[in-house]
C-alpha atoms as a PDB file:
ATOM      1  CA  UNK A   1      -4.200 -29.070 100.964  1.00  0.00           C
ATOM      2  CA  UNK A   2      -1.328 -30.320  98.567  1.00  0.00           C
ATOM      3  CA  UNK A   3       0.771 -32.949  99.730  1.00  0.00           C
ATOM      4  CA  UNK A   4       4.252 -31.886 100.897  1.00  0.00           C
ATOM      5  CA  UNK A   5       7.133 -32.260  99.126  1.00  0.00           C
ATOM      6  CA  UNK A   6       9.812 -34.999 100.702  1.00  0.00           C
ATOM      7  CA  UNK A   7      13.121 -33.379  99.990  1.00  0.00           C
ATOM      8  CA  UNK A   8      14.765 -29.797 100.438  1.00  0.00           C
ATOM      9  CA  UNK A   9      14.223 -27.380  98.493  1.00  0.00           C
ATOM     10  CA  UNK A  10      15.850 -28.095  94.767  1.00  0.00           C
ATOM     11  CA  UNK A  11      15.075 -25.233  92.692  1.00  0.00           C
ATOM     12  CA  UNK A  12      12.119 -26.743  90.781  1.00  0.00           C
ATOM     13  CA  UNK A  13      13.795 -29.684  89.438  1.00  0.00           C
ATOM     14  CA  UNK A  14      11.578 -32.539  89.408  1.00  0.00           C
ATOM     15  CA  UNK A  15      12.577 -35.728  92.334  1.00  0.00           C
ATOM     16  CA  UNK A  16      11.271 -39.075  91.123  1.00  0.00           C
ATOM     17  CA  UNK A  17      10.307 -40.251  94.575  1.00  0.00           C
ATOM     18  CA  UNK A  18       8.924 -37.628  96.309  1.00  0.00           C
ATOM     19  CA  UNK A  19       5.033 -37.548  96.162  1.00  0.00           C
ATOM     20  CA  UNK A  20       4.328 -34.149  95.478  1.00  0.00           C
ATOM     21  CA  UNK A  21       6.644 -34.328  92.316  1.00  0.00           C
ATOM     22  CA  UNK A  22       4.692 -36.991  91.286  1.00  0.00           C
ATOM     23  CA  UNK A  23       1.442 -34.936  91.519  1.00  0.00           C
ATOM     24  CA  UNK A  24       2.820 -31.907  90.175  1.00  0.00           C
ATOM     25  CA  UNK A  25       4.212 -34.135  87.022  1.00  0.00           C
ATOM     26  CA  UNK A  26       0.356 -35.669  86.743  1.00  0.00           C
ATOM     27  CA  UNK A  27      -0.784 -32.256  86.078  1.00  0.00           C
ATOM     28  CA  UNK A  28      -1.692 -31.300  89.920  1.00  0.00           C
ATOM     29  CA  UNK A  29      -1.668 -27.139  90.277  1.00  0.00           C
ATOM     30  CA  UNK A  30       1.217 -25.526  91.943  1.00  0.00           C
ATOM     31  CA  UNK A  31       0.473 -23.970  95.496  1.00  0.00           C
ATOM     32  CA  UNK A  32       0.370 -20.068  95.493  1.00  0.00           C
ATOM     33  CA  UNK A  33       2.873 -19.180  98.176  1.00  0.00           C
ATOM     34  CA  UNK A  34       1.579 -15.583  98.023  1.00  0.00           C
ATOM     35  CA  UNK A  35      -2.605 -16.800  99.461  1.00  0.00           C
ATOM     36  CA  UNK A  36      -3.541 -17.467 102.618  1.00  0.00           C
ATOM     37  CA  UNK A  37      -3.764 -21.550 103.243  1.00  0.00           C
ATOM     38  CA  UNK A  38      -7.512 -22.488 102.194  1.00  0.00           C
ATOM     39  CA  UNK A  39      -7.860 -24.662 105.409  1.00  0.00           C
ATOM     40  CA  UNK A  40      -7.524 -21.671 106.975  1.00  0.00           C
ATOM     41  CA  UNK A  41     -11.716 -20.202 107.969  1.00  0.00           C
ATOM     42  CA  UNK A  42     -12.004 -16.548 105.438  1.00  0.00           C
ATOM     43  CA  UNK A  43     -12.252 -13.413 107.663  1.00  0.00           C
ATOM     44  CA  UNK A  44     -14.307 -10.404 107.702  1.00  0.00           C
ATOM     45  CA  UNK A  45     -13.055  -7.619 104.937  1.00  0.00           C
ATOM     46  CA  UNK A  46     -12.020  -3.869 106.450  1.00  0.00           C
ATOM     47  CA  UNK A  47     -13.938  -1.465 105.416  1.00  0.00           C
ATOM     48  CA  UNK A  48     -11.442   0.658 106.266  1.00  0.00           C
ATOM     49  CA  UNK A  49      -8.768  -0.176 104.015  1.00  0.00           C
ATOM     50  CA  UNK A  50      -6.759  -2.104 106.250  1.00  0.00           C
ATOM     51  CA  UNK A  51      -5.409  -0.936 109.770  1.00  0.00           C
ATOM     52  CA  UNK A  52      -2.324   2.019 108.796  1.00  0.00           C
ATOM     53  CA  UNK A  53       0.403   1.536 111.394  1.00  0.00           C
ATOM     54  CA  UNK A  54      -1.545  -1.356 113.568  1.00  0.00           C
ATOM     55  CA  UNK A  55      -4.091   1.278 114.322  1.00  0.00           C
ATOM     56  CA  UNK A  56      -7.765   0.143 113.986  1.00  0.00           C
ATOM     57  CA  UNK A  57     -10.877   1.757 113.165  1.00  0.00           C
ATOM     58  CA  UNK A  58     -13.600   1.390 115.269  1.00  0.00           C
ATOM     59  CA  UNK A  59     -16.887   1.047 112.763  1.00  0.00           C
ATOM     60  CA  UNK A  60     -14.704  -1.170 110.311  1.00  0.00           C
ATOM     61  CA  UNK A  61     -16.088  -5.411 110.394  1.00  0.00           C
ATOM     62  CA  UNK A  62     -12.313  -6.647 110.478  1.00  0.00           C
ATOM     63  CA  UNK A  63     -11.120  -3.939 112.826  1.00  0.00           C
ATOM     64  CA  UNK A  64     -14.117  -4.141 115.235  1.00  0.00           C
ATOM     65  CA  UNK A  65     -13.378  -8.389 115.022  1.00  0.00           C
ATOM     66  CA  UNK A  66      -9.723  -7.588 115.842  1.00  0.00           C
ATOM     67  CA  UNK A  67     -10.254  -5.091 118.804  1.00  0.00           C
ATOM     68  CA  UNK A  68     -12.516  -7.924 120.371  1.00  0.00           C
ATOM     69  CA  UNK A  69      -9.529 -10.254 120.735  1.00  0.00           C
ATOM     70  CA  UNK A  70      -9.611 -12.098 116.809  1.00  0.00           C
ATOM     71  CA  UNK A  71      -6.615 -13.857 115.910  1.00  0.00           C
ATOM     72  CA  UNK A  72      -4.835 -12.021 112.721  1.00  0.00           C
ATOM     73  CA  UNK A  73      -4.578 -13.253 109.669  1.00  0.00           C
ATOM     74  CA  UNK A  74      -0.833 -15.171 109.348  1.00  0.00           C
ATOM     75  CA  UNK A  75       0.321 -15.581 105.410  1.00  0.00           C
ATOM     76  CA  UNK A  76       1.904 -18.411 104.318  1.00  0.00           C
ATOM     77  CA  UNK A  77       5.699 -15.989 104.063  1.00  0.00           C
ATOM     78  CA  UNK A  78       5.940 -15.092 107.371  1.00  0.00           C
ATOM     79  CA  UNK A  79       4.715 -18.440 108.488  1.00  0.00           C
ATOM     80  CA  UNK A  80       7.763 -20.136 106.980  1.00  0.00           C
ATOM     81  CA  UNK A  81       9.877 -17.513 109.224  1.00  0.00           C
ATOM     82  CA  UNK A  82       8.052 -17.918 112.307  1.00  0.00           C
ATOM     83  CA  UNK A  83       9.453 -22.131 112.271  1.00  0.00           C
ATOM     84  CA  UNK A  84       7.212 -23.855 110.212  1.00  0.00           C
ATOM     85  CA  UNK A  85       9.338 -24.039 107.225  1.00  0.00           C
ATOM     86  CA  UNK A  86       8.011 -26.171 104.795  1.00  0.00           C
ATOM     87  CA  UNK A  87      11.209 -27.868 104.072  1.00  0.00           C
ATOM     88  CA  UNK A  88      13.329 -25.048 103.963  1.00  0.00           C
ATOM     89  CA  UNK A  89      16.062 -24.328 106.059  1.00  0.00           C
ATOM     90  CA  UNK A  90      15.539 -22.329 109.189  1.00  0.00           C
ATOM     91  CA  UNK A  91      17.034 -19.159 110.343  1.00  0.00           C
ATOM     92  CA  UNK A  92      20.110 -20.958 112.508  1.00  0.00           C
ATOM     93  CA  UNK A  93      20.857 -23.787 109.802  1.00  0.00           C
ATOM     94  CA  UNK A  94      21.198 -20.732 107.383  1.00  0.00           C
ATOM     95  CA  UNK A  95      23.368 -18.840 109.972  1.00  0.00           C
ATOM     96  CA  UNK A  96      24.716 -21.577 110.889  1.00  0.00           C
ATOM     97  CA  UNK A  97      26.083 -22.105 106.923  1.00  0.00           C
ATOM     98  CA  UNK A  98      27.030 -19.053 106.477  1.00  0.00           C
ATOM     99  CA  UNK A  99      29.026 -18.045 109.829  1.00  0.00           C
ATOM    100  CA  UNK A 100      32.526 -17.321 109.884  1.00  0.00           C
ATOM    101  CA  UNK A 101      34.107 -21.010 109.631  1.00  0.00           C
ATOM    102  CA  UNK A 102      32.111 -22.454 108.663  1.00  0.00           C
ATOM    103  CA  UNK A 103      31.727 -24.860 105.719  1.00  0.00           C
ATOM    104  CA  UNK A 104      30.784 -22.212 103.082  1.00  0.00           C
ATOM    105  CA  UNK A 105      33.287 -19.957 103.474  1.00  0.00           C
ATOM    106  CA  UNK A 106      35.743 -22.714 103.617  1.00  0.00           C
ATOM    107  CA  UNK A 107      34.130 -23.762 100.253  1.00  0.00           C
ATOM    108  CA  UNK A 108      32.827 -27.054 101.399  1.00  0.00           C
ATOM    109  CA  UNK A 109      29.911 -26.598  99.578  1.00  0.00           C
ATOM    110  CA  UNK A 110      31.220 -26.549  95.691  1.00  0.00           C
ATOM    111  CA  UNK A 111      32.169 -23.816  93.812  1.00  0.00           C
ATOM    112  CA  UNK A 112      28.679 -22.702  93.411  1.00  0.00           C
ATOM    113  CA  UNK A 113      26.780 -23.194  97.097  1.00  0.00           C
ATOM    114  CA  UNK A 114      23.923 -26.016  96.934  1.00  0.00           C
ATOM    115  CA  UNK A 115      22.993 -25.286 100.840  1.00  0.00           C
ATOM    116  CA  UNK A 116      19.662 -26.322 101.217  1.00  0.00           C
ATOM    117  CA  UNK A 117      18.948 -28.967  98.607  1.00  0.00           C
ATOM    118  CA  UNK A 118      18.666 -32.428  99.207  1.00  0.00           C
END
């Protein structure tokens, strides 16, 4: 697994001390947001083209694995929703930001909002 990055998010402009930076300048491949985390074990492919609606078909690998109790699979998206953020800000920092009040709409932030980099 890549090493993490050790500021907020920035908006892909490079940080001179932050490890990951550093890898990703030394020609170290980007992480697809969009897979499933490779430390993560594989699971068994439907046969059935994926359960429609949360409803499972008995006969299909995955669905048979799933009615037996297995654990879903979790993507790395709704991961970073479900508190492990990966740096970015949660849900109530966001709110939080953005509530009535508060210092964005009292234009604390700059005339263009930089809430959530470091």
């Amino acid at each position: 697994m890549a090493t993490k990055h050790s500021h907020g998010p920035n908006f892909g402009r490079h940080v001179d001390t932050c490890p990951r930076c550093i890898e990703l300048a030394n020609g170290a491949a980007p992480v697809d947001a969009y897979n499933r985390r490779d430390d993560q074990p594989k699971t068994t492919a439907h046969t059935c083209g994926g359960p429609i609606f949360g409803k499972k078909t008995p006969g299909c690998p995955r669905c048979d694995e799933l009615i037996a109790g297995a654990e879903p699979v979790r993507w790395v998206g709704q991961e970073m929703r479900r508190g492990v953020t990966g740096g970015y800000p949660t849900d109530r920092e966001i709110n939080a930001h953005f509530a009535p009040g508060s210092p964005h709409h009292r234009g604390a932030c700059g005339p263009v909002c930089t809430f959530g980099e470091s």
